[in-house]
PDB file of N, CA and C in Angstrom:
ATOM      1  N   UNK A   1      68.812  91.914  85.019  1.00  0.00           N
ATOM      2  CA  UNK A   1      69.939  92.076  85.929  1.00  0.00           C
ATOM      3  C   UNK A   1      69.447  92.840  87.163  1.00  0.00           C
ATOM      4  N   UNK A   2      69.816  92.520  88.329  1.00  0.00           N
ATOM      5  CA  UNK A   2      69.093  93.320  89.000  1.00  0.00           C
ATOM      6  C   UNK A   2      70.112  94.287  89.707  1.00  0.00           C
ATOM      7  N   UNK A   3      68.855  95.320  90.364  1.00  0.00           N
ATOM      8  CA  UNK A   3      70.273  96.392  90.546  1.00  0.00           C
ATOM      9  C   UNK A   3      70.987  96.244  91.517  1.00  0.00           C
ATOM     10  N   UNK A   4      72.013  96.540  91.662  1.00  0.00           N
ATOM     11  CA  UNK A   4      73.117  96.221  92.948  1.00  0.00           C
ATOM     12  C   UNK A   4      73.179  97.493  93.763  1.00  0.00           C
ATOM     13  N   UNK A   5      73.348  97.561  94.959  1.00  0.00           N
ATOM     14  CA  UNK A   5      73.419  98.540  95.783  1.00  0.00           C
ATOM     15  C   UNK A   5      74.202  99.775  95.028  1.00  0.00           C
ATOM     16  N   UNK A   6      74.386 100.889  95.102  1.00  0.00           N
ATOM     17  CA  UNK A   6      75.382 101.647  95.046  1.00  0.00           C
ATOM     18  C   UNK A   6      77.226 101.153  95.619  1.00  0.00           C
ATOM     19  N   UNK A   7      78.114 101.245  94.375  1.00  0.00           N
ATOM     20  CA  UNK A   7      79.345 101.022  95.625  1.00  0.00           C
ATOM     21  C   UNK A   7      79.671 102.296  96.256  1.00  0.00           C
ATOM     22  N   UNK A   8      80.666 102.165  97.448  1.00  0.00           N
ATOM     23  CA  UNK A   8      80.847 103.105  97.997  1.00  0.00           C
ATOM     24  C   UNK A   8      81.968 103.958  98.234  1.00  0.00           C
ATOM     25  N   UNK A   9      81.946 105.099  98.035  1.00  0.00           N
ATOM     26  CA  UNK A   9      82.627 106.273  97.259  1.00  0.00           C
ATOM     27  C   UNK A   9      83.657 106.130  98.034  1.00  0.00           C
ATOM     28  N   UNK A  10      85.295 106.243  97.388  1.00  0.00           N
ATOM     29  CA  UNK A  10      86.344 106.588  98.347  1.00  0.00           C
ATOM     30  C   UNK A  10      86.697 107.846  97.862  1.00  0.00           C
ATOM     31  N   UNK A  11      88.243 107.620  98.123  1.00  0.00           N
ATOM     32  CA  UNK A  11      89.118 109.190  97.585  1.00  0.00           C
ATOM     33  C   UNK A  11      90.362 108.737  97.576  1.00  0.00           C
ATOM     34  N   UNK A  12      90.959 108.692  96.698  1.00  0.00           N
ATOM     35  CA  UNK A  12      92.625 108.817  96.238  1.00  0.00           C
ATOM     36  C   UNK A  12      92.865 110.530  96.210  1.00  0.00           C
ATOM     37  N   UNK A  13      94.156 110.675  97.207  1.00  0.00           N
ATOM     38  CA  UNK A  13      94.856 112.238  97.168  1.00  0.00           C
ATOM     39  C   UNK A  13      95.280 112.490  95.952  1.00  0.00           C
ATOM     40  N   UNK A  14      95.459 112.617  95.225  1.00  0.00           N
ATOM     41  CA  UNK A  14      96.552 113.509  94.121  1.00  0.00           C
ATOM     42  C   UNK A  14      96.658 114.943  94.646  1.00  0.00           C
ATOM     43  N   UNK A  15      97.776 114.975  95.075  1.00  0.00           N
ATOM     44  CA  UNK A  15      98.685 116.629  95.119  1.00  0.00           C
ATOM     45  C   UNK A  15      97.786 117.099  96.458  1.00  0.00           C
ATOM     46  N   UNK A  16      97.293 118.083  96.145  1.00  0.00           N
ATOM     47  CA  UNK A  16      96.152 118.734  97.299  1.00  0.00           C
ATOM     48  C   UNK A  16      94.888 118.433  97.309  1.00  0.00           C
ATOM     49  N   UNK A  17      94.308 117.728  96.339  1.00  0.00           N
ATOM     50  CA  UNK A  17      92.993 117.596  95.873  1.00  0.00           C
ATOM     51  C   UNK A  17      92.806 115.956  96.312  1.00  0.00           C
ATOM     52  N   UNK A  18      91.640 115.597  96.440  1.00  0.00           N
ATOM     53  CA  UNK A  18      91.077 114.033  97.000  1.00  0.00           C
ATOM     54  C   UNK A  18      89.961 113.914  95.425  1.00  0.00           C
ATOM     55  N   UNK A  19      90.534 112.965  94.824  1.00  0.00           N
ATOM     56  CA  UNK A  19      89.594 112.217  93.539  1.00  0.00           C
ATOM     57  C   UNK A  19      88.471 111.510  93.878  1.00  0.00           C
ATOM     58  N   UNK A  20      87.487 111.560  93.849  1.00  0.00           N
ATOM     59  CA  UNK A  20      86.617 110.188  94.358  1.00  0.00           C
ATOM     60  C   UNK A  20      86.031 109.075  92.909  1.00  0.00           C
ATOM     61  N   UNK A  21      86.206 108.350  93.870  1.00  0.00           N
ATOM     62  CA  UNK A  21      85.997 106.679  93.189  1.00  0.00           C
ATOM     63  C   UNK A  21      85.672 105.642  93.777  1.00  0.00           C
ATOM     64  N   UNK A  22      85.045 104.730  92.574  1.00  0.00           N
ATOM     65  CA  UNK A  22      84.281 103.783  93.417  1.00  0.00           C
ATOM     66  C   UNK A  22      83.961 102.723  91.998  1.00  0.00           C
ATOM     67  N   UNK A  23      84.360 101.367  92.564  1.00  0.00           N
ATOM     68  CA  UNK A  23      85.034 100.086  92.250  1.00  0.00           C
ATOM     69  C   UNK A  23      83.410  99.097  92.672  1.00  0.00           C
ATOM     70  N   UNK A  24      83.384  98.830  91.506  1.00  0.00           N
ATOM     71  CA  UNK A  24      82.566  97.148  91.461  1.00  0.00           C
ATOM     72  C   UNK A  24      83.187  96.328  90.053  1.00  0.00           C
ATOM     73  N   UNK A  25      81.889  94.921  90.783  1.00  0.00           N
ATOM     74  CA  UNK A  25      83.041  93.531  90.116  1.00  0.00           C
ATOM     75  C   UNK A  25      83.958  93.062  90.314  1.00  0.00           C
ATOM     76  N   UNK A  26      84.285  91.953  90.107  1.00  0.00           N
ATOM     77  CA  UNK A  26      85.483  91.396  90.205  1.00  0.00           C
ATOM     78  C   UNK A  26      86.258  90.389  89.414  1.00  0.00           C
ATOM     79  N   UNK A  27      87.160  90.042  88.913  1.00  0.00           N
ATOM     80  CA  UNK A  27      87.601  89.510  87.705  1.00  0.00           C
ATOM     81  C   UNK A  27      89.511  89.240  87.854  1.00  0.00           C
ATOM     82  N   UNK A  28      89.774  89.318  86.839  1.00  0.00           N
ATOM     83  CA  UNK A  28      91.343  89.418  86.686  1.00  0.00           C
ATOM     84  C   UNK A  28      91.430  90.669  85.863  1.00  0.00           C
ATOM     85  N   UNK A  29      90.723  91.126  85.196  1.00  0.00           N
ATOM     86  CA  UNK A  29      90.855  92.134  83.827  1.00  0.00           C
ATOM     87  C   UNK A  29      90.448  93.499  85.034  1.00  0.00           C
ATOM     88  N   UNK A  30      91.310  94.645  84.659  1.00  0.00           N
ATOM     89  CA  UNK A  30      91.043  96.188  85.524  1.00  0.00           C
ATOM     90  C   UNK A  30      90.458  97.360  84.359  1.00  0.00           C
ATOM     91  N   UNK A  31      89.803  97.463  85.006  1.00  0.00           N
ATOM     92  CA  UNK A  31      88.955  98.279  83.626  1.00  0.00           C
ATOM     93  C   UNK A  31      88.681  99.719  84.499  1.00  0.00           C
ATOM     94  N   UNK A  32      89.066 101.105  83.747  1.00  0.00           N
ATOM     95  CA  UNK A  32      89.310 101.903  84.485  1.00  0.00           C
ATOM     96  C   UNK A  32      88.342 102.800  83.417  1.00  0.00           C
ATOM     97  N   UNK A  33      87.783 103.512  84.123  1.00  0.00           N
ATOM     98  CA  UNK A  33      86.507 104.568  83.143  1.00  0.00           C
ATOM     99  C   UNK A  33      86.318 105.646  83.963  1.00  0.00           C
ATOM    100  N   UNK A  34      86.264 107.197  83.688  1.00  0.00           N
ATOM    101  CA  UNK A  34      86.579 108.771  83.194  1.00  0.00           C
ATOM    102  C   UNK A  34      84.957 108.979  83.095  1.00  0.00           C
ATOM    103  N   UNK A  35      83.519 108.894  83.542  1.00  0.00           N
ATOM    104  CA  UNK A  35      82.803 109.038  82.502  1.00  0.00           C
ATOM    105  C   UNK A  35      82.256 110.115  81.719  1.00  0.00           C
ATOM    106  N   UNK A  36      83.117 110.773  81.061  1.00  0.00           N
ATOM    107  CA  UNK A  36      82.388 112.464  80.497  1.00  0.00           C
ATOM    108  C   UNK A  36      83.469 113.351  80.873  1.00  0.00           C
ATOM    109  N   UNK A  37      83.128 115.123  80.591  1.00  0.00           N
ATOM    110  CA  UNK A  37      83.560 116.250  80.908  1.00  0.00           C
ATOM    111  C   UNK A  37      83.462 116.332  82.564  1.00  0.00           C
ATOM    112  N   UNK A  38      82.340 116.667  82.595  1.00  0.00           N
ATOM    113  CA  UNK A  38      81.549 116.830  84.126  1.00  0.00           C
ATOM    114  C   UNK A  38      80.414 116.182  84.536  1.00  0.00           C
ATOM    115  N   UNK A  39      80.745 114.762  85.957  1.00  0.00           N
ATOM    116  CA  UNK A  39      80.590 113.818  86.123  1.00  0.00           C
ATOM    117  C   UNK A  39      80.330 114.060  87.563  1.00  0.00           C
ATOM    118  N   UNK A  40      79.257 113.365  88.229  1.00  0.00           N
ATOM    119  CA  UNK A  40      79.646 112.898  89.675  1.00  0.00           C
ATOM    120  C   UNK A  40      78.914 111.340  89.497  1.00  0.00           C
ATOM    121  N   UNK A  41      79.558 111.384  90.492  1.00  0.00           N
ATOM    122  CA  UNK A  41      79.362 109.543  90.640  1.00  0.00           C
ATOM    123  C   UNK A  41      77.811 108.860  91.452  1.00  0.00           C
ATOM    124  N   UNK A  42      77.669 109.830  92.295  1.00  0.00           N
ATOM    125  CA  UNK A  42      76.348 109.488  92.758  1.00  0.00           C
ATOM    126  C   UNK A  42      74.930 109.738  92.184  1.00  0.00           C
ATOM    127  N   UNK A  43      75.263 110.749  91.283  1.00  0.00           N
ATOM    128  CA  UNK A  43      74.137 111.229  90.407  1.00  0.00           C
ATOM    129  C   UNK A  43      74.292 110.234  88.889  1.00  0.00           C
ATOM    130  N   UNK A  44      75.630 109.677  88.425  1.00  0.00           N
ATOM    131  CA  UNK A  44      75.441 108.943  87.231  1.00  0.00           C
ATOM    132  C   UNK A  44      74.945 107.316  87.789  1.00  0.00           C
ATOM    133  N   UNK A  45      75.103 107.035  88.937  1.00  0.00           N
ATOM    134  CA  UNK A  45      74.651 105.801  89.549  1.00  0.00           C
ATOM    135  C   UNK A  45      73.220 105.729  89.660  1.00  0.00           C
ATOM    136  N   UNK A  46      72.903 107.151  90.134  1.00  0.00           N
ATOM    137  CA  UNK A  46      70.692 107.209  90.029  1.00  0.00           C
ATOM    138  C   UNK A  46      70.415 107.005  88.952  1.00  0.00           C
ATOM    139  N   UNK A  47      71.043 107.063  87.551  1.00  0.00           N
ATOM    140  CA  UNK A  47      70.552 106.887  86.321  1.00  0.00           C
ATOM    141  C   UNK A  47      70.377 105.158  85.826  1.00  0.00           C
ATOM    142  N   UNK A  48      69.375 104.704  85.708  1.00  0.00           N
ATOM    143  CA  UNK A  48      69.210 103.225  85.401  1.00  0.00           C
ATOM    144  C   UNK A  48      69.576 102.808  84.349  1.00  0.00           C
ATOM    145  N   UNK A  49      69.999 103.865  82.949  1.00  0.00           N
ATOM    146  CA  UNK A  49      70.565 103.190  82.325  1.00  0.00           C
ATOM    147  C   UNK A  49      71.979 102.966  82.327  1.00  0.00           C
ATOM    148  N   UNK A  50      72.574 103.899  83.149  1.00  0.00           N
ATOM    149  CA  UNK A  50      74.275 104.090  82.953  1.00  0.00           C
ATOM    150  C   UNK A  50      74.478 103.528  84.130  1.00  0.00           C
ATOM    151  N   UNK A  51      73.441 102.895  84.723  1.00  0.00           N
ATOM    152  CA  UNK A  51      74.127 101.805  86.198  1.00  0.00           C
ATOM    153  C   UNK A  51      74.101 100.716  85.662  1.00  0.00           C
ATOM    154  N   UNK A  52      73.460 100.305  85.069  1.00  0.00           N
ATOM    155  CA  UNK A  52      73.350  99.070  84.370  1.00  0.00           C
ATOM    156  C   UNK A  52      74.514  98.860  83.053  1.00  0.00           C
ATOM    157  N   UNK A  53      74.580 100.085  82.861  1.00  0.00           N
ATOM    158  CA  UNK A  53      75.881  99.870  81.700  1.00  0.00           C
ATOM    159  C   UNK A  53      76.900  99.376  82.811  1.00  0.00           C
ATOM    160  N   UNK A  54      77.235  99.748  83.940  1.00  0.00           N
ATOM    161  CA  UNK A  54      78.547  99.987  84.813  1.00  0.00           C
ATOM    162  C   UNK A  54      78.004  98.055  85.247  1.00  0.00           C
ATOM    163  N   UNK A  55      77.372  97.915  85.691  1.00  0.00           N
ATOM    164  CA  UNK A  55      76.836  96.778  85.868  1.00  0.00           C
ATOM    165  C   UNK A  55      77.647  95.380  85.189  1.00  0.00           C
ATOM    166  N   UNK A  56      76.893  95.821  83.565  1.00  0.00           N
ATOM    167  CA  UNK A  56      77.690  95.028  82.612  1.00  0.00           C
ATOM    168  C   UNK A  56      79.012  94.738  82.353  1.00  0.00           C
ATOM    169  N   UNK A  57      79.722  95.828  82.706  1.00  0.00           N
ATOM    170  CA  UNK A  57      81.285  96.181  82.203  1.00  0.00           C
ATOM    171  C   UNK A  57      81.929  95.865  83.485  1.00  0.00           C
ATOM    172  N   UNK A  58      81.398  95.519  84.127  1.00  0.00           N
ATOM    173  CA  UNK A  58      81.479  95.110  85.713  1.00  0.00           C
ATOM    174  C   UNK A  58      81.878  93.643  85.755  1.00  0.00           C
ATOM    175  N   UNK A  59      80.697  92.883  84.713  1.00  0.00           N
ATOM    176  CA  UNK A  59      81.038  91.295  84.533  1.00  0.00           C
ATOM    177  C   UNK A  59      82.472  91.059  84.037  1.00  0.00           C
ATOM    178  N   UNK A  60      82.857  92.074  83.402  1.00  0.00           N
ATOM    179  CA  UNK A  60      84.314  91.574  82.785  1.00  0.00           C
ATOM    180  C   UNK A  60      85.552  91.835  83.333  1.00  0.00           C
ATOM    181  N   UNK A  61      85.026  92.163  84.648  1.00  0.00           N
ATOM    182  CA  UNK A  61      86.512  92.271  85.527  1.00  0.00           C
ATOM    183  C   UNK A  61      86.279  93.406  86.230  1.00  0.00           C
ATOM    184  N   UNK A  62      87.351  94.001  87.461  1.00  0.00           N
ATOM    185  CA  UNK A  62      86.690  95.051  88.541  1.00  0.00           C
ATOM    186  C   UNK A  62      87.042  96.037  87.661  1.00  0.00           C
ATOM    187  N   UNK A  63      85.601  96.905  87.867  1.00  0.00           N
ATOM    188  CA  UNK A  63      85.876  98.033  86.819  1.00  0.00           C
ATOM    189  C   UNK A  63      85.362  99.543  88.150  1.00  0.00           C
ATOM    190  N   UNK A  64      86.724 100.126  87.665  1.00  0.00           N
ATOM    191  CA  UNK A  64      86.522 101.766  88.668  1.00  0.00           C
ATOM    192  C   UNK A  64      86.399 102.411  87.683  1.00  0.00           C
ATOM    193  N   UNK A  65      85.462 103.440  88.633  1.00  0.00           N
ATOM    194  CA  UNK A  65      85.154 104.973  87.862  1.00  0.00           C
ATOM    195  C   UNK A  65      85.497 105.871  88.610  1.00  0.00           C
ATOM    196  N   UNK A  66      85.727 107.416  87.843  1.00  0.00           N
ATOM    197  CA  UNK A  66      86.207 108.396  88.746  1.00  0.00           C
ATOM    198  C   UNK A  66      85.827 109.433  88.333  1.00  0.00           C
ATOM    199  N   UNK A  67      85.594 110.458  89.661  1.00  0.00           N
ATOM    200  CA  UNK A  67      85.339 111.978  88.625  1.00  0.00           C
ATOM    201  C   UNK A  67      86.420 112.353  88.183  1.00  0.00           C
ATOM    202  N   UNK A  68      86.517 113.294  87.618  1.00  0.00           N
ATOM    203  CA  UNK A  68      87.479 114.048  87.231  1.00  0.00           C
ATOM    204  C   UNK A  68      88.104 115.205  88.429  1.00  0.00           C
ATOM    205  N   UNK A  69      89.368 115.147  88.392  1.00  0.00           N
ATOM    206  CA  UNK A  69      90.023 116.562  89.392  1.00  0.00           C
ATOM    207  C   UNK A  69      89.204 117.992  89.260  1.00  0.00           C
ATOM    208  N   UNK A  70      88.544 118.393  90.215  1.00  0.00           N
ATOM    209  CA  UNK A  70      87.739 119.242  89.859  1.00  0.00           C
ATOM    210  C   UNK A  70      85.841 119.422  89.499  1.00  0.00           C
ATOM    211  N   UNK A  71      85.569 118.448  89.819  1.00  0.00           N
ATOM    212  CA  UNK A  71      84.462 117.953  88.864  1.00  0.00           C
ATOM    213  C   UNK A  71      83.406 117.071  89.850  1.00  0.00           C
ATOM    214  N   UNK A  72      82.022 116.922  90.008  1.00  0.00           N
ATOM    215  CA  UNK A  72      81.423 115.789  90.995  1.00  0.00           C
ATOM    216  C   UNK A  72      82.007 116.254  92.206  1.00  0.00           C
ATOM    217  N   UNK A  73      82.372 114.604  92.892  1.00  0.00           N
ATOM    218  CA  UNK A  73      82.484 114.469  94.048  1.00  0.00           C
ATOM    219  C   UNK A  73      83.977 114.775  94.402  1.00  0.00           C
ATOM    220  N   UNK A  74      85.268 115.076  93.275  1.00  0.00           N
ATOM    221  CA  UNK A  74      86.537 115.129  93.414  1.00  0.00           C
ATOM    222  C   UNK A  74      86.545 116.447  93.837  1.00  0.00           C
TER     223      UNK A  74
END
């Protein structure tokens, strides 16, 4: 599989705080993934095996990830 660029990070507001997230794939099925306690998104994307997991889970429809409120890039 080869690797796909990084996608690129947004931000949904909740309350006072900005969440960041970031969406690949595309499908009919929405697949929404949390990954862990304490997470950032640009550092679990440098990892080749957990990009490639996101990769996979990717084929089965657009799948977002997010940090957590507090946490990474949120």
């Amino acid at each position: 599989m080869p690797d796909e660029p990084m996608p690129q990070v947004k931000y949904a507001k909740s309350g006072d705080v900005h969440i960041a997230y970031m969406s690949l794939g595309e499908g009919p099925e929405e697949i929404v993934m949390t990954p862990g306690i304490s997470t950032h998104l640009e550092g679990l994307w440098a990892l080749p095996a957990r990009r490639e997991f996101y990769q996979r889970v990717a084929e089965l429809g657009r799948l977002t990830i997010f940090d957590k409120r507090g946490t990474g890039m949120s």
